[in-house]
N, C-alpha and C. Protein backbone atom coordinates (compact mmCIF):
# COMPACT_ATOMS: atom_id res chain seq x y z
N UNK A 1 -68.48 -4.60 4.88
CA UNK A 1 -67.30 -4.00 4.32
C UNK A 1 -66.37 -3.60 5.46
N UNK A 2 -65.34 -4.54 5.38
CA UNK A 2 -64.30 -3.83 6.62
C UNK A 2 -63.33 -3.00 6.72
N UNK A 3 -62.50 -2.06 6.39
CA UNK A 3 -62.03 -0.95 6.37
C UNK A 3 -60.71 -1.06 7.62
N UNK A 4 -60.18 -2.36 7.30
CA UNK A 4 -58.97 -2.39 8.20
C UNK A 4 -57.81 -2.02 7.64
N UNK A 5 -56.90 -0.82 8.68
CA UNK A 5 -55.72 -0.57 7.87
C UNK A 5 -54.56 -1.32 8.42
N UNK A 6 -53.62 -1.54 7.49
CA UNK A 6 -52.69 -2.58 8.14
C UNK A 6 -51.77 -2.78 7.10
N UNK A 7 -50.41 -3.87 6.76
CA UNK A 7 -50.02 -4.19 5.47
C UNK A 7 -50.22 -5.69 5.45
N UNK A 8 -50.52 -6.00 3.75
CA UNK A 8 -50.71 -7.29 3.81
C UNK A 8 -49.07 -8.11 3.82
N UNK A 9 -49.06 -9.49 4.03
CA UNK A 9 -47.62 -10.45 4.23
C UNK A 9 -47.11 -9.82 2.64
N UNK A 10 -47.82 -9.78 1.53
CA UNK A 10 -46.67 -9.39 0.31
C UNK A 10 -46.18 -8.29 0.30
N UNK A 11 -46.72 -7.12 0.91
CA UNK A 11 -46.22 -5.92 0.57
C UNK A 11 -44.94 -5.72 1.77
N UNK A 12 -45.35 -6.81 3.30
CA UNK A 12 -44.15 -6.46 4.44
C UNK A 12 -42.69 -7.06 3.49
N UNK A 13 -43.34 -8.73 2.49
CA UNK A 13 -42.05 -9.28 2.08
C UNK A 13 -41.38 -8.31 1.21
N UNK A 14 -41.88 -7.81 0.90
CA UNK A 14 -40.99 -7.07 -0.43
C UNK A 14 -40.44 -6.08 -0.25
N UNK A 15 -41.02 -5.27 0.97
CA UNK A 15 -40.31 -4.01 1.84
C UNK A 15 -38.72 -4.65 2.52
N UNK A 16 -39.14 -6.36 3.46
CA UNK A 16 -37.53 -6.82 3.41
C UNK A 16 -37.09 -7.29 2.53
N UNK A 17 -37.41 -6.88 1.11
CA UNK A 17 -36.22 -7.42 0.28
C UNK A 17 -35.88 -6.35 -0.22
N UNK A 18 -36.53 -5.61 -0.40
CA UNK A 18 -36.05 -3.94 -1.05
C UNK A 18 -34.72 -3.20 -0.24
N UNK A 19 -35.02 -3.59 1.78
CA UNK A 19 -34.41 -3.22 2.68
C UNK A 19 -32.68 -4.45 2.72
N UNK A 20 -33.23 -5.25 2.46
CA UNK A 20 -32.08 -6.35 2.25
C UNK A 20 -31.18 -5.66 0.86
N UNK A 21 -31.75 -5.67 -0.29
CA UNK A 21 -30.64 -5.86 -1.19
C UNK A 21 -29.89 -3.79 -0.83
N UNK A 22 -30.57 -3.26 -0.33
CA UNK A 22 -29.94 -2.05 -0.12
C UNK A 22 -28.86 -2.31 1.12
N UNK A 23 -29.27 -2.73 2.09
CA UNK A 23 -28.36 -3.37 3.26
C UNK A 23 -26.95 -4.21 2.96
N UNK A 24 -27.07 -4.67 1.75
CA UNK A 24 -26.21 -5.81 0.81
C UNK A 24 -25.26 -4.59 0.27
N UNK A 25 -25.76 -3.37 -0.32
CA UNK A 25 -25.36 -2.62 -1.30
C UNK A 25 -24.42 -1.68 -0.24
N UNK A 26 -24.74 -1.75 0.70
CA UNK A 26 -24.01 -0.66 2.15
C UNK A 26 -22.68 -1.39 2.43
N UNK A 27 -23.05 -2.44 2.98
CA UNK A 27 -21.95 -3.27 3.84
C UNK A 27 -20.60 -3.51 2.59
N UNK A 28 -21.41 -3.23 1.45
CA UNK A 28 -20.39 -3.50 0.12
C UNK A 28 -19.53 -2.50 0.26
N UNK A 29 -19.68 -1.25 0.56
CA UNK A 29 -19.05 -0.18 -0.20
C UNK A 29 -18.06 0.22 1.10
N UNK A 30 -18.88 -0.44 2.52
CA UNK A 30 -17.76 -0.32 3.43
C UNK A 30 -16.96 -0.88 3.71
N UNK A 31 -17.01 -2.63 3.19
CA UNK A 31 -15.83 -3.70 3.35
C UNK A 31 -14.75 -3.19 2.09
N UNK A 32 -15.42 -2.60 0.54
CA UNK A 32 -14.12 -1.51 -0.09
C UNK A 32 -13.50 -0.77 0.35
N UNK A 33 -14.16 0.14 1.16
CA UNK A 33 -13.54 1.31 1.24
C UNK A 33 -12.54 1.02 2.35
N UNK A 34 -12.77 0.19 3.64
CA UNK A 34 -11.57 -0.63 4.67
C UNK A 34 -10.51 -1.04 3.85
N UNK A 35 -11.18 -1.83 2.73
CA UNK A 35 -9.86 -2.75 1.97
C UNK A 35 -9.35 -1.15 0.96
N UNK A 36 -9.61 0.02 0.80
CA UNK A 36 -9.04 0.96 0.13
C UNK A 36 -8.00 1.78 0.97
N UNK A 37 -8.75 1.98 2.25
CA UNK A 37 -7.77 2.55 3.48
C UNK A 37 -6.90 2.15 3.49
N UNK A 38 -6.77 0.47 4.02
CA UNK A 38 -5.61 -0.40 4.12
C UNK A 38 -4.61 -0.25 3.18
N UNK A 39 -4.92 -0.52 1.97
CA UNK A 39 -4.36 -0.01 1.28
C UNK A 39 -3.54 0.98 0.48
N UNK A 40 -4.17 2.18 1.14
CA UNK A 40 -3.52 3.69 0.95
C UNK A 40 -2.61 3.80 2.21
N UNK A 41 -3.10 3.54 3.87
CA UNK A 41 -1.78 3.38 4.67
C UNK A 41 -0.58 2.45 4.07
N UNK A 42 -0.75 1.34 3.71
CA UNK A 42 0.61 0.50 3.47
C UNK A 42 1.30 1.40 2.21
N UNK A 43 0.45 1.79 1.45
CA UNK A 43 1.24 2.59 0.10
C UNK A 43 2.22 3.90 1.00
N UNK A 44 1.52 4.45 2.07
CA UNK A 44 1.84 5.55 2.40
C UNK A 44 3.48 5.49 3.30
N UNK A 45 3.11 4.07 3.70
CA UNK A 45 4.33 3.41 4.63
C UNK A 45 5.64 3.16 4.11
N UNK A 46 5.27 2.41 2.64
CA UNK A 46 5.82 2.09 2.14
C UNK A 46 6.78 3.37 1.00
N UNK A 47 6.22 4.53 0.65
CA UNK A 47 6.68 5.89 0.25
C UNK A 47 7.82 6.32 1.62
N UNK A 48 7.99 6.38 2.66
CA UNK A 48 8.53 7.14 4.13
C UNK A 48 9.54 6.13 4.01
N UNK A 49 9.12 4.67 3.99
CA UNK A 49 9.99 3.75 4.24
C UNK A 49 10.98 4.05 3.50
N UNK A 50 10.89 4.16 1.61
CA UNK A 50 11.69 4.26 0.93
C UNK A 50 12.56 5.61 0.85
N UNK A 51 12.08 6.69 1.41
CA UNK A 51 13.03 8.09 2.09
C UNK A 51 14.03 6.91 2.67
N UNK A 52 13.33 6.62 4.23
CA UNK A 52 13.55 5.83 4.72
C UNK A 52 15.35 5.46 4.53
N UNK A 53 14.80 4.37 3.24
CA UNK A 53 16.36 3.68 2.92
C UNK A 53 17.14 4.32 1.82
N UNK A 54 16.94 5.37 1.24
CA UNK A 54 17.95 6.07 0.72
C UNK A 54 18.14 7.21 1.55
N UNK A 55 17.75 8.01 2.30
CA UNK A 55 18.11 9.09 2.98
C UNK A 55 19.87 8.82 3.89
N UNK A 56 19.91 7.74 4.48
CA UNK A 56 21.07 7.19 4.77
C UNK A 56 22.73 7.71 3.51
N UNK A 57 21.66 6.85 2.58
CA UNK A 57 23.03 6.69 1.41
C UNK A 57 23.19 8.06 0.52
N UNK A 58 22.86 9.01 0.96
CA UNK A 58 23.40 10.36 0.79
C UNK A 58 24.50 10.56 0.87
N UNK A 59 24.47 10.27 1.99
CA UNK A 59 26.03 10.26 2.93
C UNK A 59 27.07 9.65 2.68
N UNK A 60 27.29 8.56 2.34
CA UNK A 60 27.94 7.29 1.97
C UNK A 60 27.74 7.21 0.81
N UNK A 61 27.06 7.30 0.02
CA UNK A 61 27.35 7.05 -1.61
C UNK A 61 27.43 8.20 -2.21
N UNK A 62 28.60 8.11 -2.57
CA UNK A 62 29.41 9.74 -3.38
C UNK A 62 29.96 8.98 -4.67
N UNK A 63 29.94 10.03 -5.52
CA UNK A 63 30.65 9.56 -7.02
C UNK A 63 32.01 9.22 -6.86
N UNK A 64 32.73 10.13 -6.19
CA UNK A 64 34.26 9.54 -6.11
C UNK A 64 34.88 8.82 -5.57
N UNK A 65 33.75 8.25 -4.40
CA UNK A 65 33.87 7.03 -4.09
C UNK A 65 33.38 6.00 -4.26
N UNK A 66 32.79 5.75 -5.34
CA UNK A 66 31.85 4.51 -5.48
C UNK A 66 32.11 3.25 -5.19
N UNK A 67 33.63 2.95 -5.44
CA UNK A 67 33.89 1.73 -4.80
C UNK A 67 33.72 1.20 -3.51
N UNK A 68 33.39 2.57 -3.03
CA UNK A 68 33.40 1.85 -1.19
C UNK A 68 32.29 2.07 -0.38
N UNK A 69 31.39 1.65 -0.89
CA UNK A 69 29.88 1.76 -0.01
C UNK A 69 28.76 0.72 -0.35
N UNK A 70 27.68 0.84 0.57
CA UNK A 70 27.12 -0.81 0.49
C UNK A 70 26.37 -1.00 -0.36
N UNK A 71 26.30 0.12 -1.13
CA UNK A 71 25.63 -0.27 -2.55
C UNK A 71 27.11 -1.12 -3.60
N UNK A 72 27.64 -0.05 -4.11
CA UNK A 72 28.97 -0.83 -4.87
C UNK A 72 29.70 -2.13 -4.44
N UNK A 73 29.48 -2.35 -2.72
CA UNK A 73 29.76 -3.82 -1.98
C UNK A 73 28.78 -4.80 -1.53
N UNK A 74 27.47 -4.27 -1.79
CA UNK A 74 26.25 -4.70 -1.80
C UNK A 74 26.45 -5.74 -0.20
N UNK A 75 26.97 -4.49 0.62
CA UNK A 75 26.82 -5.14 2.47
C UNK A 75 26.31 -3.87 3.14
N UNK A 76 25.94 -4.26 3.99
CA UNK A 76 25.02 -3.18 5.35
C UNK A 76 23.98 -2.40 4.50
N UNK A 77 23.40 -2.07 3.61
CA UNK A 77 22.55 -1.22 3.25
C UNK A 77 21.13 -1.61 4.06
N UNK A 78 20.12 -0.55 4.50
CA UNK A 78 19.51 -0.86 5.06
C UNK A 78 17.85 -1.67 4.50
N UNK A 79 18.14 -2.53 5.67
CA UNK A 79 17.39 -3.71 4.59
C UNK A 79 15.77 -3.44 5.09
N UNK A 80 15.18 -4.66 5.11
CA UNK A 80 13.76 -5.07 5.04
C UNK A 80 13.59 -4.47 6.92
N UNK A 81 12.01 -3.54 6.98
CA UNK A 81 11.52 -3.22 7.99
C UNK A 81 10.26 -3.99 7.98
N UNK A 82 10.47 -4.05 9.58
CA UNK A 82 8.79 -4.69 9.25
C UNK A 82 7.91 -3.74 10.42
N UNK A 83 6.89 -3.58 9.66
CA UNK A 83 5.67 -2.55 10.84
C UNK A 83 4.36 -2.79 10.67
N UNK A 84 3.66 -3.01 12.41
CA UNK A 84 2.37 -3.54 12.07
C UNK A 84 2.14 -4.97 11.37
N UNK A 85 2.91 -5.56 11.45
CA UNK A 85 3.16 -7.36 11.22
C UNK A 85 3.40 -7.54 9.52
N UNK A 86 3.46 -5.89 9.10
CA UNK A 86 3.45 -6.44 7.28
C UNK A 86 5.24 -5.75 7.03
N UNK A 87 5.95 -6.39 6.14
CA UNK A 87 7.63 -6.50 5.83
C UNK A 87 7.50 -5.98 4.66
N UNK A 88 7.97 -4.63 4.88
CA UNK A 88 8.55 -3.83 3.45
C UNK A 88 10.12 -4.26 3.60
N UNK A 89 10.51 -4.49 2.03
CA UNK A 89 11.95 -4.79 1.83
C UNK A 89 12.03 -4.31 0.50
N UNK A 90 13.37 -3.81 0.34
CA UNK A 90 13.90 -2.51 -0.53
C UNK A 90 14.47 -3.34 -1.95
N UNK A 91 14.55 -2.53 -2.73
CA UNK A 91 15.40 -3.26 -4.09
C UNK A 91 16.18 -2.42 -4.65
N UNK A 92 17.16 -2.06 -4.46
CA UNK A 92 18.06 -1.32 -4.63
C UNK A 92 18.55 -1.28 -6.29
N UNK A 93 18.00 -0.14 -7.24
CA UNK A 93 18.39 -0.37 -8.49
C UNK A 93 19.62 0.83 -9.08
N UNK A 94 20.78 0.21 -9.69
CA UNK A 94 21.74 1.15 -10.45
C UNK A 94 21.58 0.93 -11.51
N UNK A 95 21.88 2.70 -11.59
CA UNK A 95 22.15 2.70 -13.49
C UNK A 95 23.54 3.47 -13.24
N UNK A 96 24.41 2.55 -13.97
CA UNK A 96 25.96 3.33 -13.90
C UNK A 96 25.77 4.37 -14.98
N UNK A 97 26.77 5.36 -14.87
CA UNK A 97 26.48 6.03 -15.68
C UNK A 97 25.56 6.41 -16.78
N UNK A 98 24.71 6.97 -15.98
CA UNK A 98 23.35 7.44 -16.90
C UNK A 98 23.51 8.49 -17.43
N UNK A 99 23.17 8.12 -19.44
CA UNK A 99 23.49 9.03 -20.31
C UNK A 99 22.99 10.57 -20.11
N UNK A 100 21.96 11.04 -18.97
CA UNK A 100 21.68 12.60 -18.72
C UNK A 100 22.91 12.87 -18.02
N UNK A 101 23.56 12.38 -17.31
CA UNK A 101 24.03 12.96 -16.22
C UNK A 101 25.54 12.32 -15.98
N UNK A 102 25.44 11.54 -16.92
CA UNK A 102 26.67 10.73 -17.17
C UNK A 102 27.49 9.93 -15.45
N UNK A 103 26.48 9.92 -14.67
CA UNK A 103 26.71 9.87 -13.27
C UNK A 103 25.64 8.81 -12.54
N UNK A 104 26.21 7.82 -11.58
CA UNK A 104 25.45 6.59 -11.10
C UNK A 104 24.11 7.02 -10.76
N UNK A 105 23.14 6.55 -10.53
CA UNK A 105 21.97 6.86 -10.12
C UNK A 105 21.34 5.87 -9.53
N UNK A 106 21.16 5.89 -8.54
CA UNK A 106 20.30 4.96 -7.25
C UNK A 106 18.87 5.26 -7.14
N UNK A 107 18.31 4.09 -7.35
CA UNK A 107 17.02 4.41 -6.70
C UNK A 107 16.00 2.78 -6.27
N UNK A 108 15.16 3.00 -5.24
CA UNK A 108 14.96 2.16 -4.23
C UNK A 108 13.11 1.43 -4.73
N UNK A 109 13.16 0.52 -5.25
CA UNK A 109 11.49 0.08 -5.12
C UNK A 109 11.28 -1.11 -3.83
N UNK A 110 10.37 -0.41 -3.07
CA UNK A 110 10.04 -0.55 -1.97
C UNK A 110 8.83 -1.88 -2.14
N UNK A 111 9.26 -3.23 -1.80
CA UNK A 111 7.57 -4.18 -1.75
C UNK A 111 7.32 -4.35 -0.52
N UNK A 112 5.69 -5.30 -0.83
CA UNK A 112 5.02 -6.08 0.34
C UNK A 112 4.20 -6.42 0.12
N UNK A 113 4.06 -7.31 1.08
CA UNK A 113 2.29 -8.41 0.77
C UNK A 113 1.48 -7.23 1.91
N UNK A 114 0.49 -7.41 0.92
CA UNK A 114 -0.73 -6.65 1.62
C UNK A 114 -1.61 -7.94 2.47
N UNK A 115 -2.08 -7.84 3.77
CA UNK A 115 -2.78 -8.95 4.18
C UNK A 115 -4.35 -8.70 3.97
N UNK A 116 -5.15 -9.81 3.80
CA UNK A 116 -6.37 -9.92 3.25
C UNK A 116 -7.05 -9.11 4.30
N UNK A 117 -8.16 -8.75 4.10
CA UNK A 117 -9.18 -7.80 5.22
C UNK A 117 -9.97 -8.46 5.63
């Protein structure tokens, strides 16, 4: 009767597969959470950016002058930035006289391609 302690080949295989599909289950949640980061900086970029391009037209776009600024002439407004190799570019939307306020209203949706991780 021999009384050797040790593990047999089925019990080492199944310890690396137990250790594998958990190893599988790790690397998962960290290639998300990179591709979630990425994602929350460009959102975050893309929020500053859009201050960004209306903070300017404060200044320059007034009600009593509407005819003369680069929204109403749709020239010089400030266009597409690019940072970190990805191009936010602006979309400049009017509502003429909007029934609250009976007064133009500007406002800016900011895109971009997100690049793959």
């Amino acid at each position: 009767m021999s009384k050797q302690k040790g593990l047999t080949l089925l019990e080492i295989l199944v310890s690396v597969l137990i250790l594998a599909l958990v190893m599988t289950a790790l690397a998962n949640i960290f290639v998300t959470a990179k591709r979630y980061i990425l994602h929350s900086r460009l959102r975050m970029a893309g929020g500053e950016l859009g201050r960004l391009f209306l903070d300017p037209l404060q200044q320059d776009v007034r009600q009593d002058q509407w005819g003369n600024n680069c929204l109403s002439a749709n020239v010089n407004c400030p266009g597409a930035q690019t940072i970190d190799n990805t191009t936010y570019t602006p979309n400049y939307t009017i509502t003429k006289n909007s029934p609250l306020t009976n007064l133009n209203e500007v406002s800016v949706t900011v895109s971009w391609n997100e690049p793959a991780p």
